[in-house]
Protein backbone atom coordinates (compact mmCIF):
# COMPACT_ATOMS: atom_id res chain seq x y z
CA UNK A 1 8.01 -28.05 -120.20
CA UNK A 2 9.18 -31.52 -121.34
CA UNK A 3 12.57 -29.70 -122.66
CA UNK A 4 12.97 -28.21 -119.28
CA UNK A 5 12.41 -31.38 -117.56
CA UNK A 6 14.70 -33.59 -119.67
CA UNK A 7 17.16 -30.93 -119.02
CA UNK A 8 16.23 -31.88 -115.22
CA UNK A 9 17.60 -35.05 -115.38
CA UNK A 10 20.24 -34.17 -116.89
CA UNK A 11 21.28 -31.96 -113.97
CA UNK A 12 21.62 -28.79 -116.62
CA UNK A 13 20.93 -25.87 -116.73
CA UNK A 14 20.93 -25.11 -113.18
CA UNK A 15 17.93 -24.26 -111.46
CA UNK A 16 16.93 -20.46 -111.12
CA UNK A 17 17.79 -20.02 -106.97
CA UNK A 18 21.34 -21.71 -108.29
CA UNK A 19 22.13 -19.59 -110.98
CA UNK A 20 24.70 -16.62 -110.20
CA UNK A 21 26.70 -13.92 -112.43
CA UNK A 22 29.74 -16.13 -112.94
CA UNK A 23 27.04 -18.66 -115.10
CA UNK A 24 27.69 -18.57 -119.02
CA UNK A 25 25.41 -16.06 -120.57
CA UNK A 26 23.79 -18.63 -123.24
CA UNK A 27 22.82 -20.54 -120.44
CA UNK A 28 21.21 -17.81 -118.19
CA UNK A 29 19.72 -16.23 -121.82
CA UNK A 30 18.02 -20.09 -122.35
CA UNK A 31 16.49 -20.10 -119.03
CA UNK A 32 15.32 -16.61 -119.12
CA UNK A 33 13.99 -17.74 -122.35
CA UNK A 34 12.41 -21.08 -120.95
CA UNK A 35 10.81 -18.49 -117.87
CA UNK A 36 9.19 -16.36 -120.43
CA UNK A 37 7.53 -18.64 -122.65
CA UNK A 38 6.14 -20.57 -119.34
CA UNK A 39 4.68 -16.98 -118.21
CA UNK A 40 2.90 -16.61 -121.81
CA UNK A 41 2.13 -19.94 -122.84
CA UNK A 42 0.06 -20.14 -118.99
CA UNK A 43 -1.39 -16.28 -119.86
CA UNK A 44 -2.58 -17.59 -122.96
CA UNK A 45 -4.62 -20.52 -121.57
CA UNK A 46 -6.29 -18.05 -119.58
CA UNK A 47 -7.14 -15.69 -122.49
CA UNK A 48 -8.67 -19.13 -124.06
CA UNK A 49 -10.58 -19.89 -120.82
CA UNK A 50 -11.82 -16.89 -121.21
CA UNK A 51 -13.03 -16.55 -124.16
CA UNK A 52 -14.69 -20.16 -123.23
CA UNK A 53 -16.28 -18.71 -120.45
CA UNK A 54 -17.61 -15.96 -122.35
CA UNK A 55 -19.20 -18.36 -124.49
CA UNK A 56 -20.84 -20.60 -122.03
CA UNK A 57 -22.78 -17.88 -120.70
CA UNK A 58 -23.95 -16.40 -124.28
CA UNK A 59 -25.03 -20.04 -124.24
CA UNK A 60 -26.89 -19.60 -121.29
CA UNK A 61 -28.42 -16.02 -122.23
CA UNK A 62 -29.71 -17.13 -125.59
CA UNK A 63 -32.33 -19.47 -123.66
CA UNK A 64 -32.72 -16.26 -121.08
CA UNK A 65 -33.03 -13.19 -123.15
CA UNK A 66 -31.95 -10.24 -121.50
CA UNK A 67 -30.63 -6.90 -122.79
CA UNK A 68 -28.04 -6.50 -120.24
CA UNK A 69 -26.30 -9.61 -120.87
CA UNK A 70 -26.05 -8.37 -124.24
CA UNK A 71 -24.40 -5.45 -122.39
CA UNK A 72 -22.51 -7.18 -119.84
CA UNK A 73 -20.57 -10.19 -121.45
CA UNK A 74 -18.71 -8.40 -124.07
CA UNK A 75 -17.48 -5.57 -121.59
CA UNK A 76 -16.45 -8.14 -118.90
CA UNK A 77 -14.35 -10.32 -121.39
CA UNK A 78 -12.35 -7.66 -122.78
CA UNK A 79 -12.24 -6.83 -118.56
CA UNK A 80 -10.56 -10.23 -117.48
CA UNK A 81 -8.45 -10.32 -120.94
CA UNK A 82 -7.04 -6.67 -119.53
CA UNK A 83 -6.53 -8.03 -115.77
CA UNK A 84 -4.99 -11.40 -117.42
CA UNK A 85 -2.41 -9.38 -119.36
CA UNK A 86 -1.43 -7.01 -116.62
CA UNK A 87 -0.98 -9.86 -114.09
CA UNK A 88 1.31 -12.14 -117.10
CA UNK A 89 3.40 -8.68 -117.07
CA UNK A 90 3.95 -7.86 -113.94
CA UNK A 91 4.82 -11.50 -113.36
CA UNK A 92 6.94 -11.26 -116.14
CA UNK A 93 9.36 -8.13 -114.55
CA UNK A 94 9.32 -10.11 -111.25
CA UNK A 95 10.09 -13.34 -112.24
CA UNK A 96 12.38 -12.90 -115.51
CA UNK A 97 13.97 -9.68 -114.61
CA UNK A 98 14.35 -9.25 -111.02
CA UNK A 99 12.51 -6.01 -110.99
CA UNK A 100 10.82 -5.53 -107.54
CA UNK A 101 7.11 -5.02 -108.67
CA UNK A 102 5.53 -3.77 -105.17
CA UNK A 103 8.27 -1.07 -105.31
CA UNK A 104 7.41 -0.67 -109.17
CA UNK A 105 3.35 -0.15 -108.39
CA UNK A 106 4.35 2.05 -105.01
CA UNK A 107 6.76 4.30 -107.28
CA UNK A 108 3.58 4.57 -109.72
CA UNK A 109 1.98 6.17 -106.50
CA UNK A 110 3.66 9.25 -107.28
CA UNK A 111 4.28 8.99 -110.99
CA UNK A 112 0.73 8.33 -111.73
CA UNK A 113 -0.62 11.80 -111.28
CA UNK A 114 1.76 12.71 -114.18
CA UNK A 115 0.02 10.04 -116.03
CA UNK A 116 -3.45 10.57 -114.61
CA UNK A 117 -3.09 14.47 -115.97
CA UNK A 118 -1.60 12.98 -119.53
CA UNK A 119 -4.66 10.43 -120.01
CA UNK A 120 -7.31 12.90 -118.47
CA UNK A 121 -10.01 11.69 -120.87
CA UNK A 122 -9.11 7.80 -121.22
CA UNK A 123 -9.54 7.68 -117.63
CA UNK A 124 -12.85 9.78 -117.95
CA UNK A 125 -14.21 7.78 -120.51
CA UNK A 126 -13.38 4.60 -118.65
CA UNK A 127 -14.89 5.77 -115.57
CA UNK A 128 -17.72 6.72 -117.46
CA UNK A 129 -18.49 3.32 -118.89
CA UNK A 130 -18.77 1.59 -114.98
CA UNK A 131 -21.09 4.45 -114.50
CA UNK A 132 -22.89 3.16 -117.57
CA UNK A 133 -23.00 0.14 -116.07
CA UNK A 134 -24.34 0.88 -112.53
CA UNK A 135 -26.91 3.48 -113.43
CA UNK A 136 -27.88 1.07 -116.63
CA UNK A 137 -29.80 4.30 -118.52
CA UNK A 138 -29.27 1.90 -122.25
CA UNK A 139 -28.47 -1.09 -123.11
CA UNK A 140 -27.17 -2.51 -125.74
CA UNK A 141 -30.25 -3.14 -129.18
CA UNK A 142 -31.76 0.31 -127.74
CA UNK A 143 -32.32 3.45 -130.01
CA UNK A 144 -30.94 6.53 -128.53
CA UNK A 145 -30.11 9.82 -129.08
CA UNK A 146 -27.04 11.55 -127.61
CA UNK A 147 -26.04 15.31 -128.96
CA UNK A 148 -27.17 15.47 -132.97
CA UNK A 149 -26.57 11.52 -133.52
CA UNK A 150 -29.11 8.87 -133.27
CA UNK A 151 -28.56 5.16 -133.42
CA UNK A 152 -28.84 1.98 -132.06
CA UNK A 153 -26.17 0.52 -129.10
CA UNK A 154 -24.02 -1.91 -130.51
CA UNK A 155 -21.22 -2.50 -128.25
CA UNK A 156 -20.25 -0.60 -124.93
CA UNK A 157 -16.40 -0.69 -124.73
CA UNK A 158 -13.71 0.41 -122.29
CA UNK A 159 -13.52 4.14 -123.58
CA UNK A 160 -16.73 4.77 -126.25
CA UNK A 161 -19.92 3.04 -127.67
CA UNK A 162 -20.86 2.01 -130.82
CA UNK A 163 -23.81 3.43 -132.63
CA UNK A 164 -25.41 2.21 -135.85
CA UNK A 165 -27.66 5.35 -137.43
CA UNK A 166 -30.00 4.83 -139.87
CA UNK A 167 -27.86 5.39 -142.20
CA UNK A 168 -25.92 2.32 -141.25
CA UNK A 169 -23.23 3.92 -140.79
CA UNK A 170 -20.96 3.26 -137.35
CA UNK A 171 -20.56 6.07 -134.97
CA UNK A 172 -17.96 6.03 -131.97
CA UNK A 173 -19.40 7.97 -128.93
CA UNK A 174 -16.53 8.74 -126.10
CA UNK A 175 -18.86 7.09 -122.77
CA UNK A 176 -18.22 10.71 -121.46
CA UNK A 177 -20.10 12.09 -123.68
CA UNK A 178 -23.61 9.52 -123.20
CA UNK A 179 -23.31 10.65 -119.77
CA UNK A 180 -22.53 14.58 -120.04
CA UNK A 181 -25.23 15.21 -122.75
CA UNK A 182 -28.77 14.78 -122.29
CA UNK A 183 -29.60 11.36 -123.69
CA UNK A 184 -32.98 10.30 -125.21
CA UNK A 185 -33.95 6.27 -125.30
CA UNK A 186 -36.16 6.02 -127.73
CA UNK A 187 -36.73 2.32 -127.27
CA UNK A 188 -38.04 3.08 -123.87
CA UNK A 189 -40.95 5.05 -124.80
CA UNK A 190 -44.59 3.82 -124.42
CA UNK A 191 -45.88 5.38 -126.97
CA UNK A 192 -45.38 7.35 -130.30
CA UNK A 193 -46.40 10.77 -131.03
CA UNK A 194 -48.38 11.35 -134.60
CA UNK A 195 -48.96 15.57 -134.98
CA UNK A 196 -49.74 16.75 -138.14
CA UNK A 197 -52.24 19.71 -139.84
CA UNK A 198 -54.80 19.09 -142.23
CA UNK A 199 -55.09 22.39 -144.72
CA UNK A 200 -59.20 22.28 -146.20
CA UNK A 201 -60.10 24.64 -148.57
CA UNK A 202 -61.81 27.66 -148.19
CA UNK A 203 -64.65 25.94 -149.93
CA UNK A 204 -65.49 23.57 -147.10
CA UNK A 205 -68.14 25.19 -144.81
CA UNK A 206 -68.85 24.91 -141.15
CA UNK A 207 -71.08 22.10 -141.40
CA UNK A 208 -68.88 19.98 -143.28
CA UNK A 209 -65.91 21.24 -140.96
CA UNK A 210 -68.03 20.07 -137.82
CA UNK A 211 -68.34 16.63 -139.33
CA UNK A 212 -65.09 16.22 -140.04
CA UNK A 213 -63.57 16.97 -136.76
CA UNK A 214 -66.10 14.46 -135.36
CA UNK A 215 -65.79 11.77 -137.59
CA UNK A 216 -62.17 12.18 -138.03
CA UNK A 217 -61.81 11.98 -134.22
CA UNK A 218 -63.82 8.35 -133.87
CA UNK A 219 -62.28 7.03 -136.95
CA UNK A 220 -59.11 7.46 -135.06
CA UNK A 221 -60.02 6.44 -131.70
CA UNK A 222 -61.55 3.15 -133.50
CA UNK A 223 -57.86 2.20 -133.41
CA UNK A 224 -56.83 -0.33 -130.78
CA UNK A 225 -53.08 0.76 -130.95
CA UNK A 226 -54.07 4.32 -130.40
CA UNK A 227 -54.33 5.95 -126.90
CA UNK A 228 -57.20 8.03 -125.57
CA UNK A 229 -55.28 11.40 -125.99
CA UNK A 230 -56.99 12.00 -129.51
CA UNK A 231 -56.87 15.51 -130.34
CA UNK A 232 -58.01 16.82 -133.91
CA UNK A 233 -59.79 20.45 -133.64
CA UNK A 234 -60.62 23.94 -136.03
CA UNK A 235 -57.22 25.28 -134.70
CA UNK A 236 -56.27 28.34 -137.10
CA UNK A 237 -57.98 29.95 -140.40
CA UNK A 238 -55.39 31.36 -142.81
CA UNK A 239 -55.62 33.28 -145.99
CA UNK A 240 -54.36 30.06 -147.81
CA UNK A 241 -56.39 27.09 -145.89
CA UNK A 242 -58.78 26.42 -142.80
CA UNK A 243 -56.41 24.38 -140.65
CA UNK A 244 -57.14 21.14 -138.46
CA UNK A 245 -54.60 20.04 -135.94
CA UNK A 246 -54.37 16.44 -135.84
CA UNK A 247 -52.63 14.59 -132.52
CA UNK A 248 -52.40 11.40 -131.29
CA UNK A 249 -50.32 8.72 -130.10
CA UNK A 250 -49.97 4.69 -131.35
CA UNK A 251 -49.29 2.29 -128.61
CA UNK A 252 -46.28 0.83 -129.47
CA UNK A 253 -42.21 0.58 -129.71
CA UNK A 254 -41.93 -0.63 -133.32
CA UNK A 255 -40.89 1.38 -135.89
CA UNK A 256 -42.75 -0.51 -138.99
CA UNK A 257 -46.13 -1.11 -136.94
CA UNK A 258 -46.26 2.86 -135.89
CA UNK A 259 -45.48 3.55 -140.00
CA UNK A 260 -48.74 1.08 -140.52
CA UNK A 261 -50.99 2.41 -137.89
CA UNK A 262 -49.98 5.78 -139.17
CA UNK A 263 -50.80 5.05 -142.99
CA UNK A 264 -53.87 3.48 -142.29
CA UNK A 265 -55.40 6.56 -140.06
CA UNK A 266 -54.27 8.60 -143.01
CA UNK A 267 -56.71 7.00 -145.56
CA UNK A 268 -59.39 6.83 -143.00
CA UNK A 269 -59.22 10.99 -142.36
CA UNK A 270 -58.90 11.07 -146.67
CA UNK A 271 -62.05 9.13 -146.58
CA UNK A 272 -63.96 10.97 -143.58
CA UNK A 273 -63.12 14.94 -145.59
CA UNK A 274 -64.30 13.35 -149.46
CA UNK A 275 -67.49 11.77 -147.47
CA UNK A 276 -68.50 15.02 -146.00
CA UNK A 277 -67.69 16.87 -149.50
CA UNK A 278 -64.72 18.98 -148.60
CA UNK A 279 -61.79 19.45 -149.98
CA UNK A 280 -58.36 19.90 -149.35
CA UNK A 281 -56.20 23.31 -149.61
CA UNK A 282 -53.59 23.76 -152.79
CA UNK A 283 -50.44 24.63 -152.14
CA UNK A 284 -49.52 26.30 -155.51
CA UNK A 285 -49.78 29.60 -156.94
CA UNK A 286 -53.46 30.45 -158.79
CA UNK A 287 -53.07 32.35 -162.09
CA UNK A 288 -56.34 34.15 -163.37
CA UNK A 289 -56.90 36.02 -166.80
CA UNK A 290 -57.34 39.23 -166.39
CA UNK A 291 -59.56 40.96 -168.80
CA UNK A 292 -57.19 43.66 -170.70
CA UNK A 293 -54.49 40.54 -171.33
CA UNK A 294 -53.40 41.36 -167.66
CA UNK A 295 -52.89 38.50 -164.78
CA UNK A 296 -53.63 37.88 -160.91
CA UNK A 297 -50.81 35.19 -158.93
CA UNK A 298 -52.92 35.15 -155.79
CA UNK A 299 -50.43 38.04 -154.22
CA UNK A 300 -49.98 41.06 -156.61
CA UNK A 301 -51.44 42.26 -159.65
CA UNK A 302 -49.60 42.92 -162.72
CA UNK A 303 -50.10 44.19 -166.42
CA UNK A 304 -47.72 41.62 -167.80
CA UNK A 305 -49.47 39.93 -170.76
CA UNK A 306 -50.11 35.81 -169.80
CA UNK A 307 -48.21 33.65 -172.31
């Protein structure tokens, strides 16, 4: 700007309404030049005030936690960045190169359903993320699971969202495809699910089975993170074990504290089946000697000698 102003005062070159085709073509190519960088060098402050803006209000949201935020901020910057750009251009053809602009985007009337057909799934996927936005069914820290990948929401972009697994590894999700597929939020649930079947022995008798169940059931219900929907009951009786379905749920969202609750019910039931003297089902093959040198594997008998 200084350059162009000293070059004011000295009457040349000649302003941009004065300029016609008879003008030497270094002189038109400087101002052209001088137009240009004006055009960038004002798109470019906005980019920066952008990016200021965007970190005023992280700022802000770090004093007023919210998950949407989170959300929100990232996908509006790289919004206004794309609006910013697409205004410095279209300025750019008007300004610098004469090219009539509301013709250009009328044109693009027609020409755009050649283009529309061409990006089919870009324009999908971007529609897709505003519909992420309105109907809000994640945000970004939650666990989810879309199709056979599970992971937590790192960053909801333009055309896909970013999953960490538990693997750590990072898995790009087309937005089409969190809307399309049934999607699970794990971090939304109240509760978590424990189911599991306790194999006794053959050994154990009713009595002890009966006091089992019932002890098993208060020692689990003792829990303050568990809910009321305790179920643990004689469910089958098998050739190998006599089974005891086990079912409840632990009151909470967090992974590790669900792990704990779950460990510590496991060592109470342990305790509650060695207090009432039974014992718990083996899962391996039983070899008996045979007299005559012959053996027994618990499913067929055989004359082969036992090493």
């Amino acid at each position: 700007m200084t350059i162009y102003l000293a070059f004011q005062v000295l009457d040349y070159p000649v302003r941009s309404s004065e300029i016609t085709k008879h003008e030497p073509w270094p002189q038109v190519a400087l101002f052209r030049l001088y137009q240009v960088a004006i055009i960038t060098g004002v798109a470019w402050i906005a980019l920066r005030v952008v990016d200021f803006m965007v970190l005023v209000f992280r700022r802000r949201a770090e004093t007023h936690t919210s998950r949407l935020n989170d959300q929100l901020i990232p996908f509006a910057k790289d919004l206004l960045k794309v609006l910013v750009m697409t205004m410095a251009f279209l300025v750019l053809l008007s300004k610098v190169f004469g090219v009539n602009v509301t013709a250009l985007i009328g044109g693009l009337g027609i020409g755009g359903l050649a283009v529309a057909f061409a990006a089919k799934e870009s324009l999908e996927n971007l529609i897709a993320s505003f519909t992420i936005f309105l109907d809000r069914p994640f945000a970004v820290g939650d666990l989810v699971e879309v199709g056979a990948v599970t992971g937590t929401v790192e960053k909801v972009g333009f055309r896909s969202t970013r999953l960490r697994t538990a693997e750590k590894s990072y898995v790009t999700v087309p937005n089409k495809s969190m809307i399309d597929k049934p999607l699970d939020n794990l971090s939304l649930r109240t509760a978590r699910r424990v189911n599991f079947t306790l194999a006794l022995s053959h050994a154990t008798s009713s009595q002890q089975l009966h006091q089992i169940v019932e002890k098993g059931k208060h020692a689990i219900e003792d829990n303050p993170l568990v809910t009321k929907e305790v179920q643990i009951q004689f469910s089958a009786l098998t050739p190998a074990a006599k089974e005891i379905t086990v079912q409840y749920f632990v009151e909470t969202t967090n992974y590790d504290e669900y792990l704990a609750v779950k460990e510590e019910l496991n060592y109470r039931l342990v305790e509650v089946v060695e207090a009432a003297g039974g014992g718990f089902a083996s899962t391996g093959t039983t070899v008996v000697q045979l007299a005559g040198g012959g053996r027994f594997d618990g499913l067929n008998p055989t004359n082969t000698p036992v090493v």
